[in-house]
C-alpha atoms as a PDB file:
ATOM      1  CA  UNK A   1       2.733  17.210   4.387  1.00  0.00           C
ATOM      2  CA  UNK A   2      -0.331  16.447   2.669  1.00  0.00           C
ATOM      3  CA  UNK A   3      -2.197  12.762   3.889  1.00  0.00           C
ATOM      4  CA  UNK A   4      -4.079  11.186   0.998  1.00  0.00           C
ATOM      5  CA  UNK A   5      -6.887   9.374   1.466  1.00  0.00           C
ATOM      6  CA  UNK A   6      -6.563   6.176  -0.575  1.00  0.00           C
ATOM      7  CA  UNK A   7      -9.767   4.007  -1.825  1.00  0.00           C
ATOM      8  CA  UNK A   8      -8.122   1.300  -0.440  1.00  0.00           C
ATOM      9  CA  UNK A   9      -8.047   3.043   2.623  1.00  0.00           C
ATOM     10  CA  UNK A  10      -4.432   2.576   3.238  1.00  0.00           C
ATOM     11  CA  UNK A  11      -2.551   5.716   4.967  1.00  0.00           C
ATOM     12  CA  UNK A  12       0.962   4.293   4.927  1.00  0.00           C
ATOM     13  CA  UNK A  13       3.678   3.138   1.619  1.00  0.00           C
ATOM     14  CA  UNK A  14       5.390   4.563  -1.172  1.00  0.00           C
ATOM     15  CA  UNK A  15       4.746   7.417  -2.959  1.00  0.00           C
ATOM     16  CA  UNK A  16       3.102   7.582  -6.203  1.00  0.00           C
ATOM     17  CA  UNK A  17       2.589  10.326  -8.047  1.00  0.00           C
ATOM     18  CA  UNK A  18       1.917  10.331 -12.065  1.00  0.00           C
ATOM     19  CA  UNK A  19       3.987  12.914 -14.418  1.00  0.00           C
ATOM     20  CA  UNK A  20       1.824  16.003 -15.940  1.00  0.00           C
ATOM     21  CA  UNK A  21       3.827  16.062 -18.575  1.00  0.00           C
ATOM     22  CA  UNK A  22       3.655  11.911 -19.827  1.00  0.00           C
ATOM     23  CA  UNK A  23       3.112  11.848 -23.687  1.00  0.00           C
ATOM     24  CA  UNK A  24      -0.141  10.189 -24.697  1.00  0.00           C
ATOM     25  CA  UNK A  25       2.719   6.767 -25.971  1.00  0.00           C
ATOM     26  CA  UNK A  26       3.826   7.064 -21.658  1.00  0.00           C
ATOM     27  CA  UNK A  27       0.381   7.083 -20.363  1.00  0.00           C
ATOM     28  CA  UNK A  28      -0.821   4.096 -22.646  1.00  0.00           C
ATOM     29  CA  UNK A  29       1.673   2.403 -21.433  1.00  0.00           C
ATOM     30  CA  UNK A  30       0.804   2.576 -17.917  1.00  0.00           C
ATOM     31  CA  UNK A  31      -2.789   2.192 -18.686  1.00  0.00           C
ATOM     32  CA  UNK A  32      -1.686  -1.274 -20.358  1.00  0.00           C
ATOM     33  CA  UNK A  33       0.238  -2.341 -17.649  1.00  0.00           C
ATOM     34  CA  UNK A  34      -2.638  -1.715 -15.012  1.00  0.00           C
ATOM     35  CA  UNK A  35      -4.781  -3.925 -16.878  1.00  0.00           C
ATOM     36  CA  UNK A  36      -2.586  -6.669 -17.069  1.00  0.00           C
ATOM     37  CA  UNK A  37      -2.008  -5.981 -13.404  1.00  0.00           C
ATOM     38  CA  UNK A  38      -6.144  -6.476 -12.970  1.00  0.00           C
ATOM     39  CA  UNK A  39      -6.252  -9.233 -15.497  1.00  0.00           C
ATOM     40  CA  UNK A  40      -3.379 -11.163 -13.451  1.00  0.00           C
ATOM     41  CA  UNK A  41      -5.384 -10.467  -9.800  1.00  0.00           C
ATOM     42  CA  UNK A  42      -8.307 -11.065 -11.330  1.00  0.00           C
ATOM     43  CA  UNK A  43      -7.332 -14.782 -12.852  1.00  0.00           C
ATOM     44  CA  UNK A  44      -6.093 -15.458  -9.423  1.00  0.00           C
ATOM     45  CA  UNK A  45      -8.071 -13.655  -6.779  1.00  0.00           C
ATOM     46  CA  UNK A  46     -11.811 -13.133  -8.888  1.00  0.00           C
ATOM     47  CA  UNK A  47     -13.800 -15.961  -7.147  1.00  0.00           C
ATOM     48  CA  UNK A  48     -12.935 -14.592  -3.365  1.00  0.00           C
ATOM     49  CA  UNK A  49     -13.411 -11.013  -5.013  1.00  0.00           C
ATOM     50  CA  UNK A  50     -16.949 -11.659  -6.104  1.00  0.00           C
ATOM     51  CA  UNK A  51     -17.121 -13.310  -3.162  1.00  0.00           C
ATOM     52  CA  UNK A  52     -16.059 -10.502  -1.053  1.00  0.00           C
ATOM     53  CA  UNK A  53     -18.360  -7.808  -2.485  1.00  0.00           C
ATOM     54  CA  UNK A  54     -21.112  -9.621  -2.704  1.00  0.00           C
ATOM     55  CA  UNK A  55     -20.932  -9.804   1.077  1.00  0.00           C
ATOM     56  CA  UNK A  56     -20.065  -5.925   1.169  1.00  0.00           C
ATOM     57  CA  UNK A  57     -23.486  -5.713  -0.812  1.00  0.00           C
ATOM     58  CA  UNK A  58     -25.604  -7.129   1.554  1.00  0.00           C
ATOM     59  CA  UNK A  59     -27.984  -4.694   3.048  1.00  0.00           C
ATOM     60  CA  UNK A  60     -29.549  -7.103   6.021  1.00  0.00           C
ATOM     61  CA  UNK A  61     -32.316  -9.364   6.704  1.00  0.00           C
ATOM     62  CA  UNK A  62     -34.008  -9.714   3.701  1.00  0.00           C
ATOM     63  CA  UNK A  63     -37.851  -8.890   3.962  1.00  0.00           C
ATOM     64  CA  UNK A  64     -40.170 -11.459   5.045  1.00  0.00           C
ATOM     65  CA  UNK A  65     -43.049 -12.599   3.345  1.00  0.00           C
ATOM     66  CA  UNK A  66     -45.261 -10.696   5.641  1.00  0.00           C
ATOM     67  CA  UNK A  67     -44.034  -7.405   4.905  1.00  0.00           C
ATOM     68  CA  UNK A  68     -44.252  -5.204   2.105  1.00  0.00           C
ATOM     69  CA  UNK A  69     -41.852  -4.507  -0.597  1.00  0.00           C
ATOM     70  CA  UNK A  70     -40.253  -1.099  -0.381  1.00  0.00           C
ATOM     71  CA  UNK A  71     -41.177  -0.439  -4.034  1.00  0.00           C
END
């Protein structure tokens, strides 16, 4: 059996695979309901989100005023 490595970095659920053979009508359909999916998460969850990467995004100590800039 085949492990997939999820972005989310999950490694256990259901199964979810997406049909080859969806007509362009199937797959907008899906496509819409994802981004109502994100739209609904986002309304709810966006605040701690930004929060939450903008912590992921720090790289450190930020530089002092004695040193120099790395540019």
């Amino acid at each position: 059996m085949r492990t997939w490595n999820q972005p989310s970095g999950l490694s256990a659920g259901l199964a979810f695979t997406v049909d080859a053979n969806w007509t362009p009508e199937q797959a907008l359909v899906v496509w819409d309901l994802l981004d109502d999916l994100r739209e609904r998460v986002w309304s709810h969850y966006g605040l701690a989100i930004q929060n939450l990467l903008h912590e992921q995004q720090q790289t450190g100590d930020p530089l002092s005023d004695n040193e120099d800039m790395p540019f």
